[in-house]
PDB file of N, CA and C in Angstrom:
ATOM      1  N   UNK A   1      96.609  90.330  73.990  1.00  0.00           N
ATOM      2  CA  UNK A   1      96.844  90.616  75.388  1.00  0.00           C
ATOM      3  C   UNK A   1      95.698  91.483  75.913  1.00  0.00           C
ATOM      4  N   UNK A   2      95.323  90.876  77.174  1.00  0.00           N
ATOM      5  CA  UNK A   2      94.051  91.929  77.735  1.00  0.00           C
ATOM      6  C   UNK A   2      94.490  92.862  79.098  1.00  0.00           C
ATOM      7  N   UNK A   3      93.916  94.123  78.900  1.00  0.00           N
ATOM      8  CA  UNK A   3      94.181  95.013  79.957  1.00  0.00           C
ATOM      9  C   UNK A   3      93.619  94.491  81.256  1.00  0.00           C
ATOM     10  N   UNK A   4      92.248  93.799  81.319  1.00  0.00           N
ATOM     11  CA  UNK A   4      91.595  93.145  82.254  1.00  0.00           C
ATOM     12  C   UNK A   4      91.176  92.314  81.448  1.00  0.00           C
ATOM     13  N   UNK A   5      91.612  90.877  82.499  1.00  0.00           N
ATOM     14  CA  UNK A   5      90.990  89.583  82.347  1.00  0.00           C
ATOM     15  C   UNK A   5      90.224  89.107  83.236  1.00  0.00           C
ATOM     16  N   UNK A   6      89.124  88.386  83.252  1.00  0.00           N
ATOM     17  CA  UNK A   6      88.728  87.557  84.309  1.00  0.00           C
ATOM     18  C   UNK A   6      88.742  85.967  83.750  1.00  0.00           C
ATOM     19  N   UNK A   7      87.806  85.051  84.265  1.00  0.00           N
ATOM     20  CA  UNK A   7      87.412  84.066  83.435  1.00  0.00           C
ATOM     21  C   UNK A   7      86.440  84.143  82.668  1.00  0.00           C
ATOM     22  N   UNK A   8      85.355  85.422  82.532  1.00  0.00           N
ATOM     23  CA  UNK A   8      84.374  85.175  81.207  1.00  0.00           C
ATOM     24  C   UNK A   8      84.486  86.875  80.584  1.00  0.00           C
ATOM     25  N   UNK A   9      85.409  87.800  81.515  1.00  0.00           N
ATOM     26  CA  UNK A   9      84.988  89.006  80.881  1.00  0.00           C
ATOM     27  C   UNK A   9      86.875  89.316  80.535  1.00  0.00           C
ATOM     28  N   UNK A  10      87.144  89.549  79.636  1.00  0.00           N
ATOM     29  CA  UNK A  10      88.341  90.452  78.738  1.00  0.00           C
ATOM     30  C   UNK A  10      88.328  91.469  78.104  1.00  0.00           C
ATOM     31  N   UNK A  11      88.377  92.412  78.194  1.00  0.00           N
ATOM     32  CA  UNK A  11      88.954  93.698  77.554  1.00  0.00           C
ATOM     33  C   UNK A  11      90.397  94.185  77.670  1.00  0.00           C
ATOM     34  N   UNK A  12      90.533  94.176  75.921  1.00  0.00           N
ATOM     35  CA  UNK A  12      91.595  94.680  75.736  1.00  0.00           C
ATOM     36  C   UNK A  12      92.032  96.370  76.161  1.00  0.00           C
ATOM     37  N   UNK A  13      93.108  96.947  75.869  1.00  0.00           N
ATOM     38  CA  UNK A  13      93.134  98.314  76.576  1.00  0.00           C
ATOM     39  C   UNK A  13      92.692  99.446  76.059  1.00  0.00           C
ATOM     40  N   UNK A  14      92.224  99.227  74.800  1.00  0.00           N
ATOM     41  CA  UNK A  14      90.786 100.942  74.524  1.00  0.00           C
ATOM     42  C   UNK A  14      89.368 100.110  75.271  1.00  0.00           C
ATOM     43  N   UNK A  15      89.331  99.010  75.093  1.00  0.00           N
ATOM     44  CA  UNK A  15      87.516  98.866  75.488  1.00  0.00           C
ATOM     45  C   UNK A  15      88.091  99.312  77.304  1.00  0.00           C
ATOM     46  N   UNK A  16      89.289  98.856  77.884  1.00  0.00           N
ATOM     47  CA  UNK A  16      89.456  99.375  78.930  1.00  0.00           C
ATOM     48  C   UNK A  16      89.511 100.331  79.148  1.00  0.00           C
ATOM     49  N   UNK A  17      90.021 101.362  78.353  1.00  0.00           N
ATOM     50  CA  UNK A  17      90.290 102.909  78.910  1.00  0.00           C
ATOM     51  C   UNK A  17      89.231 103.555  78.187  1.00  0.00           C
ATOM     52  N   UNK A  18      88.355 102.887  77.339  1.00  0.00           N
ATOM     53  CA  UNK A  18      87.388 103.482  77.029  1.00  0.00           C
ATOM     54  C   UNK A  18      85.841 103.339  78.636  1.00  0.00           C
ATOM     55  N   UNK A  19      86.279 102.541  79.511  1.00  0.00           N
ATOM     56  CA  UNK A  19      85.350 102.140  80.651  1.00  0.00           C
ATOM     57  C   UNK A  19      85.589 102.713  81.300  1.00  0.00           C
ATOM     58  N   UNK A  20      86.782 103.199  81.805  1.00  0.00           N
ATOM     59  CA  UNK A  20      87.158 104.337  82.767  1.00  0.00           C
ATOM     60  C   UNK A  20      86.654 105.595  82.329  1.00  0.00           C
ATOM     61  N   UNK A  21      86.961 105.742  81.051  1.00  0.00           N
ATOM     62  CA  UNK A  21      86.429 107.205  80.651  1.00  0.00           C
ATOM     63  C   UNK A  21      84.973 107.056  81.107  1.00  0.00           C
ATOM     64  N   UNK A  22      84.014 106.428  80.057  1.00  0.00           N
ATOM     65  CA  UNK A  22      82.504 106.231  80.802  1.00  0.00           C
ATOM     66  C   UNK A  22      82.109 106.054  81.602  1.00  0.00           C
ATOM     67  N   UNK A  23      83.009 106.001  82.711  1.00  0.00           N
ATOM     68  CA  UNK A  23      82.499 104.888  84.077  1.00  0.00           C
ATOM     69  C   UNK A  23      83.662 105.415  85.465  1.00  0.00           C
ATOM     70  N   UNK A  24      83.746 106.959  85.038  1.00  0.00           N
ATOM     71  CA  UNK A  24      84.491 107.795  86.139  1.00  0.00           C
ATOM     72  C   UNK A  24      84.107 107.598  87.823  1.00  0.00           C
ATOM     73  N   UNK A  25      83.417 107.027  88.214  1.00  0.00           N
ATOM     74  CA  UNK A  25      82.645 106.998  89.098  1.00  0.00           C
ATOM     75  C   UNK A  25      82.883 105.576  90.149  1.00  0.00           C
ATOM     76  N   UNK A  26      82.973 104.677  89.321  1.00  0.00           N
ATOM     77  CA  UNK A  26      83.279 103.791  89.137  1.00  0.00           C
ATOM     78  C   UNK A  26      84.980 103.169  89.925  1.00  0.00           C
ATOM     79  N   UNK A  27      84.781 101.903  90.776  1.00  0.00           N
ATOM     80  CA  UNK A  27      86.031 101.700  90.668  1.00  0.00           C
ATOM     81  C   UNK A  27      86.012 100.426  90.135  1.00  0.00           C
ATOM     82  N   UNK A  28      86.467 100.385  88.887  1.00  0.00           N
ATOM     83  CA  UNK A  28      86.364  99.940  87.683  1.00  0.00           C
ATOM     84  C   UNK A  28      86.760  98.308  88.197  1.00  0.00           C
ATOM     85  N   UNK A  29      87.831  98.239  88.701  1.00  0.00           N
ATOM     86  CA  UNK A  29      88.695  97.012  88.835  1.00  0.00           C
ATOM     87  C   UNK A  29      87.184  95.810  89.667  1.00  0.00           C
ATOM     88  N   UNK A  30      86.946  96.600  90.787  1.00  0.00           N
ATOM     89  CA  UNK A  30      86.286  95.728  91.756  1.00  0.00           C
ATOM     90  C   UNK A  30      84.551  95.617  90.877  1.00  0.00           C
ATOM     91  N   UNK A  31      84.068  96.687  89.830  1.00  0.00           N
ATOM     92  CA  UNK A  31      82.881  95.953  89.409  1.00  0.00           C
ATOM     93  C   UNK A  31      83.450  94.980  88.205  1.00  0.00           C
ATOM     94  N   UNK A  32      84.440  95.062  87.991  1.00  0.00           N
ATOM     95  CA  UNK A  32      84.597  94.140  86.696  1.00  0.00           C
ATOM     96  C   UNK A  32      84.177  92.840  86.972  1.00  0.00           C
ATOM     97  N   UNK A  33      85.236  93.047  88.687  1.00  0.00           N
ATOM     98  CA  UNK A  33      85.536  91.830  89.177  1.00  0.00           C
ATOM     99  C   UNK A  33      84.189  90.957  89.852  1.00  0.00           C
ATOM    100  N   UNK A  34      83.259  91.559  90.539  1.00  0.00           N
ATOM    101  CA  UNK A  34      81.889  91.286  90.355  1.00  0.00           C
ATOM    102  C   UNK A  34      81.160  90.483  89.277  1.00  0.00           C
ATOM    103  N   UNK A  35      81.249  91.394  88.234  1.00  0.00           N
ATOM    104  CA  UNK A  35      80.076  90.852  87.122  1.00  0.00           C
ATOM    105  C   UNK A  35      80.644  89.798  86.432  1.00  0.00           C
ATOM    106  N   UNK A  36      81.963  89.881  87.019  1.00  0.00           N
ATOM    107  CA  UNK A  36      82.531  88.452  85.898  1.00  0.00           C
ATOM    108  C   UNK A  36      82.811  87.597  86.788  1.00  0.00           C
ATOM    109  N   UNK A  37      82.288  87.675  88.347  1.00  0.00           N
ATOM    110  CA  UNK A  37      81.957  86.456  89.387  1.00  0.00           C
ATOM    111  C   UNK A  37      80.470  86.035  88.862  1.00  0.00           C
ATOM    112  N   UNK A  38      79.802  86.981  88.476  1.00  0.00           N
ATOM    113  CA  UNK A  38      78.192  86.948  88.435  1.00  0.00           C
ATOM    114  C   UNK A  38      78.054  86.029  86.922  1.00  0.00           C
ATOM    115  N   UNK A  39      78.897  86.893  85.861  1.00  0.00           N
ATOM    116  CA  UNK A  39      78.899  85.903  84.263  1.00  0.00           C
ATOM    117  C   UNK A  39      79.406  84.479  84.476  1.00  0.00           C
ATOM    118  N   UNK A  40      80.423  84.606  85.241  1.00  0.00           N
ATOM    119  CA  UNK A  40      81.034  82.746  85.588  1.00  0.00           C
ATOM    120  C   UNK A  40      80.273  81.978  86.289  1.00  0.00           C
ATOM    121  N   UNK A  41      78.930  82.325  86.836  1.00  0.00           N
ATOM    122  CA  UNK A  41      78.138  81.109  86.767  1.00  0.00           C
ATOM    123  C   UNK A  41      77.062  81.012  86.083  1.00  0.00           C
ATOM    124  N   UNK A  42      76.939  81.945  85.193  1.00  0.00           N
ATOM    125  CA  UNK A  42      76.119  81.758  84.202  1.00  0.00           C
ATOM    126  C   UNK A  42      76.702  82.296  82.711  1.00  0.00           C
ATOM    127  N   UNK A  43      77.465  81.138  81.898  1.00  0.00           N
ATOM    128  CA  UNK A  43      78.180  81.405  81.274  1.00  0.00           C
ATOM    129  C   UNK A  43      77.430  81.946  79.742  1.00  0.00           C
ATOM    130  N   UNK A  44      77.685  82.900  79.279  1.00  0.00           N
ATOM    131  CA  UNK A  44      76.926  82.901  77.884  1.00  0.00           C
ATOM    132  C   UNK A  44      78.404  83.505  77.007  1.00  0.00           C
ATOM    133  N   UNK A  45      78.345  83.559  75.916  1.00  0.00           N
ATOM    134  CA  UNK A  45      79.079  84.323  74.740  1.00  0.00           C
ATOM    135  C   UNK A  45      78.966  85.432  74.699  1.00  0.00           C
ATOM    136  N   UNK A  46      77.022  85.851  75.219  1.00  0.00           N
ATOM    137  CA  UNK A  46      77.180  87.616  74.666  1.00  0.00           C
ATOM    138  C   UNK A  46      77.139  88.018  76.028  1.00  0.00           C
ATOM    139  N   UNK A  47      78.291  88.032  77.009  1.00  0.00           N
ATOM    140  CA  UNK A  47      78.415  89.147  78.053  1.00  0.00           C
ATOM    141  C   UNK A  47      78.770  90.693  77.935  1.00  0.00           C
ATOM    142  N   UNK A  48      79.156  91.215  76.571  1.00  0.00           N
ATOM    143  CA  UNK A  48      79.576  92.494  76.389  1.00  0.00           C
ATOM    144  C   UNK A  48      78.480  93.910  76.985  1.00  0.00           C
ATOM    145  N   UNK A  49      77.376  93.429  75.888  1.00  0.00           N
ATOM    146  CA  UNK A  49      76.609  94.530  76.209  1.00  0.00           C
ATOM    147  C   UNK A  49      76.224  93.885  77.628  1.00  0.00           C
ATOM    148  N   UNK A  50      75.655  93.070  78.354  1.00  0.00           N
ATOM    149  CA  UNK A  50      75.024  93.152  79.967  1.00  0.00           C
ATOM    150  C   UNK A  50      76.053  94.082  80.439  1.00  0.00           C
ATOM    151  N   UNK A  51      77.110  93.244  80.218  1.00  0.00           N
ATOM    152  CA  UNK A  51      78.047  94.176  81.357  1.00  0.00           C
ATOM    153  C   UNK A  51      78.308  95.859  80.953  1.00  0.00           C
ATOM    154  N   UNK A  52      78.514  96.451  79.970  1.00  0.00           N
ATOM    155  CA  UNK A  52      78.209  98.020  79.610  1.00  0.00           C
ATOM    156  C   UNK A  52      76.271  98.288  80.559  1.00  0.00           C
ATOM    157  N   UNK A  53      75.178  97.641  80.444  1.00  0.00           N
ATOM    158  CA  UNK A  53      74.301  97.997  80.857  1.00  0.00           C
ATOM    159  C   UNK A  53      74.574  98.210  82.377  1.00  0.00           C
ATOM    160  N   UNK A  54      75.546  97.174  82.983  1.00  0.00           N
ATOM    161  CA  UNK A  54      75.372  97.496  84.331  1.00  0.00           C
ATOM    162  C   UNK A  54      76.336  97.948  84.751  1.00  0.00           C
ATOM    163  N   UNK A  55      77.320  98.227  84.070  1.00  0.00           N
ATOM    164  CA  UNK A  55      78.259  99.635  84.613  1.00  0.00           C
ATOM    165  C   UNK A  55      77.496 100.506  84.592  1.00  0.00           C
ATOM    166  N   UNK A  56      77.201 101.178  83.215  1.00  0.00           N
ATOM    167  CA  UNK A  56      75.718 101.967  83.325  1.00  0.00           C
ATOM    168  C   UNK A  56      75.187 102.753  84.552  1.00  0.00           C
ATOM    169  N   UNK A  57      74.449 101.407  85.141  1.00  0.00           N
ATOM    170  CA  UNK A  57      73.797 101.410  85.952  1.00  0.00           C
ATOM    171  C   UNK A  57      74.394 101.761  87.185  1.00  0.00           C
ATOM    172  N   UNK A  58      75.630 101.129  87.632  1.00  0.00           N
ATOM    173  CA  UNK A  58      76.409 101.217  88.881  1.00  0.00           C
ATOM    174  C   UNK A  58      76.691 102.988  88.828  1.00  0.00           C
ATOM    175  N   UNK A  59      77.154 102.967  87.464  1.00  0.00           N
ATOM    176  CA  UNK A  59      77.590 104.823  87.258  1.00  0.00           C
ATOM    177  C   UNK A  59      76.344 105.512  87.551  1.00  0.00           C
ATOM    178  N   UNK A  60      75.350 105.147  87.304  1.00  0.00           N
ATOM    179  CA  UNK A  60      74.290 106.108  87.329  1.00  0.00           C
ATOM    180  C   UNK A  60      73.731 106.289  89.298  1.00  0.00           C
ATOM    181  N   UNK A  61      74.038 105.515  89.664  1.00  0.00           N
ATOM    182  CA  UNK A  61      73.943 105.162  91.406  1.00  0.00           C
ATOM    183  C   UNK A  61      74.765 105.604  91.822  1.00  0.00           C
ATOM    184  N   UNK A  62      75.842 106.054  91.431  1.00  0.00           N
ATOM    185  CA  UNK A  62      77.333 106.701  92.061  1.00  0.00           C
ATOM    186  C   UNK A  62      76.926 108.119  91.795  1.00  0.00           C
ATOM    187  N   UNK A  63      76.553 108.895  90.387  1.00  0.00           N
ATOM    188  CA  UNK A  63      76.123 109.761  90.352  1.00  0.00           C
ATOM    189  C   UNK A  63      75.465 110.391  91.245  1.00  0.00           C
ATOM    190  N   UNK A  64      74.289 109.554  91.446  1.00  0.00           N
ATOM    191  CA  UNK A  64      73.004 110.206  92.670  1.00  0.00           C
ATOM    192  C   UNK A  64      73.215 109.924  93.282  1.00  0.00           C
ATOM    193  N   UNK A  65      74.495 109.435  94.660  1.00  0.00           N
ATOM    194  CA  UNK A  65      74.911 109.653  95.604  1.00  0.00           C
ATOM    195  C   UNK A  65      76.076 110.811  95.719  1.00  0.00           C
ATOM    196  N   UNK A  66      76.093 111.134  94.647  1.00  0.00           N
ATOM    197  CA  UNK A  66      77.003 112.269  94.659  1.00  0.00           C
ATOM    198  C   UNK A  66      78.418 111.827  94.882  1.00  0.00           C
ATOM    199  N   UNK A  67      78.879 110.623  94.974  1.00  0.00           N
ATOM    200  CA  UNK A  67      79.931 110.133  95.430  1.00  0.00           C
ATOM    201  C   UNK A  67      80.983 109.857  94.278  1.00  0.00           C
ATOM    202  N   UNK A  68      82.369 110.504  94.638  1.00  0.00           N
ATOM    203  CA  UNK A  68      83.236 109.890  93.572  1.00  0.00           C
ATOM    204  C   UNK A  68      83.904 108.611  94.389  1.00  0.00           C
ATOM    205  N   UNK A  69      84.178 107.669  93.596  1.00  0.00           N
ATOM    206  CA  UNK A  69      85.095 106.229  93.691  1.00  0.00           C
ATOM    207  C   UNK A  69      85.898 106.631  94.295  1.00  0.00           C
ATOM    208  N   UNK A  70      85.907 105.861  95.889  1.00  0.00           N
ATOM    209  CA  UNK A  70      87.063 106.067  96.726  1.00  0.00           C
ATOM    210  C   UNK A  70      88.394 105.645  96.201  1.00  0.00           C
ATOM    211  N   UNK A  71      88.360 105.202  95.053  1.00  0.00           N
ATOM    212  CA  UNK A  71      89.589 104.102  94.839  1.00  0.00           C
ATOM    213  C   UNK A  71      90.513 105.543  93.376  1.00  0.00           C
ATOM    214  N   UNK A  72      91.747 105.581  94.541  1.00  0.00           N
ATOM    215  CA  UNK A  72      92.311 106.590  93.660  1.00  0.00           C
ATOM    216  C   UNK A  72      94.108 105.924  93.607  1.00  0.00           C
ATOM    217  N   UNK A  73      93.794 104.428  93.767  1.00  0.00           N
ATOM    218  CA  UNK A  73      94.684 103.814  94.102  1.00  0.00           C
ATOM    219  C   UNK A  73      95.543 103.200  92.645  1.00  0.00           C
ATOM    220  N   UNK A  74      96.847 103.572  92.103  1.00  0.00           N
ATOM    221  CA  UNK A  74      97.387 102.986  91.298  1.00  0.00           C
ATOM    222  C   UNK A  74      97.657 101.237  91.632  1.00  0.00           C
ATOM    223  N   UNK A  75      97.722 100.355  90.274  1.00  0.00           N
ATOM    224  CA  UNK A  75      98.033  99.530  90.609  1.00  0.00           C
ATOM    225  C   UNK A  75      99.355  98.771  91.506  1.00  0.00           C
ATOM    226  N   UNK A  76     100.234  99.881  90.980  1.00  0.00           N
ATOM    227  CA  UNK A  76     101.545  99.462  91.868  1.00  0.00           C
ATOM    228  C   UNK A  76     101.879  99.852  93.239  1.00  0.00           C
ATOM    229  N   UNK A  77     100.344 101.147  93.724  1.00  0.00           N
ATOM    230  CA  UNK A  77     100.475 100.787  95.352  1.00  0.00           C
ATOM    231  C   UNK A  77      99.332  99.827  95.819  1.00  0.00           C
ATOM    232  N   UNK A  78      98.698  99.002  95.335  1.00  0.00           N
ATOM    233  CA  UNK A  78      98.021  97.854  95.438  1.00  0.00           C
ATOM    234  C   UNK A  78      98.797  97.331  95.504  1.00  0.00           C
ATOM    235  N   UNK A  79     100.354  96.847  94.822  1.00  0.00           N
ATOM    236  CA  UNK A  79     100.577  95.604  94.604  1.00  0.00           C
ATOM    237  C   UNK A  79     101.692  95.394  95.799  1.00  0.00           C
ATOM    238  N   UNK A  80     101.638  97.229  96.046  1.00  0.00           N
ATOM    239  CA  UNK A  80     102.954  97.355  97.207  1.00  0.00           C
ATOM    240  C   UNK A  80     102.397  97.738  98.718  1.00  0.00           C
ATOM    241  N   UNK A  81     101.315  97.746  98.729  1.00  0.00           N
ATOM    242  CA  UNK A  81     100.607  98.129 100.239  1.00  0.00           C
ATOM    243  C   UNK A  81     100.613  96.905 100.857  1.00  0.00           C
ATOM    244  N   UNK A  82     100.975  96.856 101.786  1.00  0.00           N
ATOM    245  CA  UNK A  82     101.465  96.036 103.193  1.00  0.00           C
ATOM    246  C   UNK A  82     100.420  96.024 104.170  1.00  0.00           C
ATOM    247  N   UNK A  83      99.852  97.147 104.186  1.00  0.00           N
ATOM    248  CA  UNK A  83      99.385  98.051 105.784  1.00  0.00           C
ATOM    249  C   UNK A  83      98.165  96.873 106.024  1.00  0.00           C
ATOM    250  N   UNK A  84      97.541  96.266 105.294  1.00  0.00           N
ATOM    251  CA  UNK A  84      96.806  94.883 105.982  1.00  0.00           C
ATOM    252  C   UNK A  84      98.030  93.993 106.683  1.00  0.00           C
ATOM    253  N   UNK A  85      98.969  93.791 106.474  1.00  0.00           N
ATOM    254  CA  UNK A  85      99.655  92.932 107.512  1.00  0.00           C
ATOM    255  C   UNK A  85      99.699  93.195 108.525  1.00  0.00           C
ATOM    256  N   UNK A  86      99.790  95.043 108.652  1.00  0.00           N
ATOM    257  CA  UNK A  86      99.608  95.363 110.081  1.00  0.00           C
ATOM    258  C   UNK A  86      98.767  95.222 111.360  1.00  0.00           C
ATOM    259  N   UNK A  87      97.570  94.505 110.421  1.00  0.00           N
ATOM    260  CA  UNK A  87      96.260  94.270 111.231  1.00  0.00           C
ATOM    261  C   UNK A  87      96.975  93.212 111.365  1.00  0.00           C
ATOM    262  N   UNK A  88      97.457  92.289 110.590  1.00  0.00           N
ATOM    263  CA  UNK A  88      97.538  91.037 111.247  1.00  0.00           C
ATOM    264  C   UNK A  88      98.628  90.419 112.400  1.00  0.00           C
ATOM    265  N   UNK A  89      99.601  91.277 111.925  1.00  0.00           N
ATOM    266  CA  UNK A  89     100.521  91.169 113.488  1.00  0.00           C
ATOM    267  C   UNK A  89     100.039  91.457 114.605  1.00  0.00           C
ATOM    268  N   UNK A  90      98.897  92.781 114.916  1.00  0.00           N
ATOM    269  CA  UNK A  90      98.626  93.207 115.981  1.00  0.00           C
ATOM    270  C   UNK A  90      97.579  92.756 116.238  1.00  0.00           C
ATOM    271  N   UNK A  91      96.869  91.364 114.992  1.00  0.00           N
ATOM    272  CA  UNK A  91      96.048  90.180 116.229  1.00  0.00           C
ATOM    273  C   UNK A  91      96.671  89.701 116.916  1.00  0.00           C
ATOM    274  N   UNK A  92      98.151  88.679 116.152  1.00  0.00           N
ATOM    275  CA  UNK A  92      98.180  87.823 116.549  1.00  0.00           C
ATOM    276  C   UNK A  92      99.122  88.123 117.378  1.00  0.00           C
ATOM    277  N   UNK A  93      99.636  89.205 117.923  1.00  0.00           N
ATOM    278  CA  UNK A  93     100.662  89.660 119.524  1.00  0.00           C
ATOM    279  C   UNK A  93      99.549  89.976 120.215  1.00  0.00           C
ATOM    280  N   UNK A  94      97.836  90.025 120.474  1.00  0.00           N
ATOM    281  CA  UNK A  94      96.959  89.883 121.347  1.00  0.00           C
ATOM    282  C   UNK A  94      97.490  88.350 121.966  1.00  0.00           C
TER     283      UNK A  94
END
């Protein structure tokens, strides 16, 4: 069972909570979800280390903006936040 799946990137839940630890900066979910848009069209076997290089990298750019990851969001108020519908009623009663 994987903590995060995509279609070319899986980690189980230490390589996962071992990425959060390294990669505080980071909102982990949405670069995963990136690089394993970026690995699925160019499919190889060894995606492990690229993708550690460019968390890496993303962490090291978050750093020198001084910025922590806006995303302080648990998964279960992701899965329970609504408040985009609200945009969408108050298009479509324009």
């Amino acid at each position: 069972m994987y903590m995060w799946e995509g279609e070319t990137i899986k980690l189980n839940a230490q390589d996962f909570k071992k990425a959060r630890q390294n990669y505080p900066n980071l909102d982990l979910n949405l670069e995963l979800g990136v690089l394993d848009a970026e690995f699925s069209h160019n499919p190889s076997k060894n995606w492990y280390v690229p993708m550690l290089k460019k968390l890496a990298y993303q962490e090291r750019k978050a750093r020198e903006r001084g910025q922590q990851s806006t995303r302080q969001r648990t998964l279960t108020e992701d899965l329970t936040d609504r408040s985009w519908a609200d945009n969408v009623v108050k298009l479509e009663a324009k």
